[in-house]
Protein backbone atom coordinates (compact mmCIF):
# COMPACT_ATOMS: atom_id res chain seq x y z
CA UNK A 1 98.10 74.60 104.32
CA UNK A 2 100.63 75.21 101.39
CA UNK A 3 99.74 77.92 98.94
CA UNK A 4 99.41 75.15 96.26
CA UNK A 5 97.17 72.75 98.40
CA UNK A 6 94.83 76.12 98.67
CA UNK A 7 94.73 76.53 95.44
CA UNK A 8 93.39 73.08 94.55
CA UNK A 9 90.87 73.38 97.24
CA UNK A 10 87.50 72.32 96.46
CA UNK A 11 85.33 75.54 95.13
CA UNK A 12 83.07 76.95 97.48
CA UNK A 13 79.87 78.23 96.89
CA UNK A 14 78.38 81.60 97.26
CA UNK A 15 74.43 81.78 96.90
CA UNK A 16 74.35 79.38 93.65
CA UNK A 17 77.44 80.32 91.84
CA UNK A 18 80.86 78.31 92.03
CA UNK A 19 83.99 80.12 92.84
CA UNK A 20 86.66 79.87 90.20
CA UNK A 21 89.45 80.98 92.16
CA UNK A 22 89.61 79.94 95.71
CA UNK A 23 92.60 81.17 97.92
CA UNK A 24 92.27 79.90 101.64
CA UNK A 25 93.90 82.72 103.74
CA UNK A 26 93.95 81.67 107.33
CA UNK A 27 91.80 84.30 109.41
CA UNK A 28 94.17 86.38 112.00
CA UNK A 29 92.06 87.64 114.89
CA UNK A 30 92.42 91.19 115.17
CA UNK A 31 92.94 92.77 118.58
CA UNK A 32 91.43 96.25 119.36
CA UNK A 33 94.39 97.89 119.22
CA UNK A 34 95.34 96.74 115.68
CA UNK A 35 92.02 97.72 114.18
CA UNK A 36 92.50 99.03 110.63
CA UNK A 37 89.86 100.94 110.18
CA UNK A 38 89.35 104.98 110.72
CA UNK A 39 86.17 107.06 109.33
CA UNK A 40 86.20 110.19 107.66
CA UNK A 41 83.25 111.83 105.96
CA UNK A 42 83.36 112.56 102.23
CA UNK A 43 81.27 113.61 99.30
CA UNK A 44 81.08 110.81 97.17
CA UNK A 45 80.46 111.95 92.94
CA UNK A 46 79.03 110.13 90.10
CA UNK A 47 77.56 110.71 86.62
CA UNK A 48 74.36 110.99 88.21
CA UNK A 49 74.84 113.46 91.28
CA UNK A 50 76.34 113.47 94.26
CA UNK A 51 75.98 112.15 97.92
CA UNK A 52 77.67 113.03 101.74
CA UNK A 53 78.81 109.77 103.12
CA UNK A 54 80.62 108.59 106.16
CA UNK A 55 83.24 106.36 104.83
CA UNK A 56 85.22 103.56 106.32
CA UNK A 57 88.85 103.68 104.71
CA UNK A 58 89.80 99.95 105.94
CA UNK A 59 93.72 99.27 104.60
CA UNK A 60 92.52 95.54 105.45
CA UNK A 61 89.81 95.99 102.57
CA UNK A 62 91.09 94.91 99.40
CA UNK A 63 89.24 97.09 97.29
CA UNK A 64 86.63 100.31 97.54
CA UNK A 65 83.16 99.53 97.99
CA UNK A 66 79.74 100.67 98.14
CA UNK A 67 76.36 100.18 98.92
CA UNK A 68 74.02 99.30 95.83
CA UNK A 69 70.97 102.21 96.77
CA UNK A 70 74.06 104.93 97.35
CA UNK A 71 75.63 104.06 93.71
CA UNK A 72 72.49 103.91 92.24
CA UNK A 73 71.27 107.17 93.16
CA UNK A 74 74.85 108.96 92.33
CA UNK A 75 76.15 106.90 89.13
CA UNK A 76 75.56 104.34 86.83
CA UNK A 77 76.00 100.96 88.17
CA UNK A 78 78.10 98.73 85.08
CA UNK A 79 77.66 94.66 85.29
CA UNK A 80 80.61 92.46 86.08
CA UNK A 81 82.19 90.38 83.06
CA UNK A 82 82.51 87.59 84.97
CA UNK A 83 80.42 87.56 88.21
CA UNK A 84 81.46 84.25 89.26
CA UNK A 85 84.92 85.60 89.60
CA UNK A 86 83.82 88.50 91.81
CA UNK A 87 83.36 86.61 95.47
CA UNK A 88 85.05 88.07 98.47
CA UNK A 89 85.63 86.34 101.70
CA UNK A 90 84.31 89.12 104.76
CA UNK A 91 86.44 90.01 107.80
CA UNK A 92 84.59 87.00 109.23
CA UNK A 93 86.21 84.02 107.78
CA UNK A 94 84.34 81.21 105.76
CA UNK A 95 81.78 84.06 105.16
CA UNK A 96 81.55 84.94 101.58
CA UNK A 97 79.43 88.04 99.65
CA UNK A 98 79.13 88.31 96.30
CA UNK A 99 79.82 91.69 94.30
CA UNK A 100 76.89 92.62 91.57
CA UNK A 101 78.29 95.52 90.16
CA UNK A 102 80.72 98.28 89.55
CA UNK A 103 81.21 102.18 88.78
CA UNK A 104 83.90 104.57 88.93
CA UNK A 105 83.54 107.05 91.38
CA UNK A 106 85.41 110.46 92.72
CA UNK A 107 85.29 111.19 96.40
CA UNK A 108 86.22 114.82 98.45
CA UNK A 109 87.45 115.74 101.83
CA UNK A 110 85.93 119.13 102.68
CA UNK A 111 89.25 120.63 103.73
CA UNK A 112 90.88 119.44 100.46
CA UNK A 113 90.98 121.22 97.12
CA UNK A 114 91.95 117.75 95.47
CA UNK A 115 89.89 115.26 94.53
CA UNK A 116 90.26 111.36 94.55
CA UNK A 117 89.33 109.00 92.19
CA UNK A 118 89.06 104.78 91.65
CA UNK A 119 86.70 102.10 90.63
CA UNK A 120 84.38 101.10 93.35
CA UNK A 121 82.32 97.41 93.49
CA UNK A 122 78.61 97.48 94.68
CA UNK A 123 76.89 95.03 96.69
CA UNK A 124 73.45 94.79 97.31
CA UNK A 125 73.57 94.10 100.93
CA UNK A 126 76.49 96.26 102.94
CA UNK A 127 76.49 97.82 106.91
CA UNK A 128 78.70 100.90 105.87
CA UNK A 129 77.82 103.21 103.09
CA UNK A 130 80.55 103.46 101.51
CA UNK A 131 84.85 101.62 102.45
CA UNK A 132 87.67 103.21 100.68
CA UNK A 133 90.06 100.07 100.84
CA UNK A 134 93.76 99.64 99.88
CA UNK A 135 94.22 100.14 96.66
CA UNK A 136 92.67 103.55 96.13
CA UNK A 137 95.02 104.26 99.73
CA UNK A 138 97.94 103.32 98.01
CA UNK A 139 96.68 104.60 94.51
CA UNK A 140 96.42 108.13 95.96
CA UNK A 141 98.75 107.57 98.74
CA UNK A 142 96.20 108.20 101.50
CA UNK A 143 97.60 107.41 104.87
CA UNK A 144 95.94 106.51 108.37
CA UNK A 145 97.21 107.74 111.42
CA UNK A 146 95.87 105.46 114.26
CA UNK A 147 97.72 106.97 117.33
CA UNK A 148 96.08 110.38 116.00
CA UNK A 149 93.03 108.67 114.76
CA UNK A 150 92.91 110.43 111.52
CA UNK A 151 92.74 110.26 107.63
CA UNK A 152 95.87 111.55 105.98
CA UNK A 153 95.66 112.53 102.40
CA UNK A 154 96.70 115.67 99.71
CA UNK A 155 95.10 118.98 100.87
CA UNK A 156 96.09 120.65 97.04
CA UNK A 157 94.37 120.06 93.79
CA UNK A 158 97.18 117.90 91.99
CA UNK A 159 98.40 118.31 87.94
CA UNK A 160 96.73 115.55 86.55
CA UNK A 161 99.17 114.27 83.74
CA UNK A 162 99.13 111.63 80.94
């Protein structure tokens, strides 16, 4: 399917609300050995306190996410502006999960004098505790080794700059 016949699609819809913006990506079976996914415990931070987690860093997860009872407990959860626009297909395609919330969030490695920083969506209803996904990777240039089976990432506070 062209990338224009995707986009005029037929919304689909996720527990009552329509989807605005619907982008058919054809699901690619992943193989065990091309799993994307390594964990790492961390100490997750909020305005509220601050929680040990074992996260998932997934470079096949768009974005950093967490469970709704963890961010509540550590930070203050902010609404979406536009819900409706905040529906993400799941690594199991056709399945669709709605986000209800966001917070910005710091995270530590133990070994690590840095620390690590991004916006993170909630859902209400989540396996892992917490999945550092691809943009904070990139953002903070946090690497996965798979042949080593290990997290990569700054071991030094940085300069923070404006």
């Amino acid at each position: 399917m062209a990338a224009r016949d995707a986009l005029d699609a037929p919304p689909q819809r996720c527990e009552n609300f329509p989807m605005k913006h619907y982008l058919k990506v054809p699901s690619i079976p992943r193989e065990e050995s091309t799993v994307s996914i390594l964990e790492h415990e961390v100490t997750v931070i909020g305005s509220r306190g601050r929680r040990r987690c074992r996260a998932l860093f997934d470079s096949g997860a768009s974005y950093s996410i967490i469970r709704r009872d963890i961010a509540e407990r550590i930070g203050r959860v902010d609404l979406l502006p536009v819900p409706e626009d905040w529906i993400f297909e799941t690594a199991k395609a056709g399945n669709y999960v709605q986000a209800s919330g966001a917070l910005r969030l710091d995270f530590r490695f133990d070994d690590s004098e840095a620390h690590f920083s991004d916006e993170f969506v909630v859902f209400d209803e989540l396996s892992e505790e917490l999945i550092v996904g691809a943009k904070t990777m990139q953002a903070w240039k946090i690497t996965l080794d798979f042949d080593e089976e290990r997290v990569n990432y700054r071991k030094t506070a940085q300069r923070l700059r404006i």
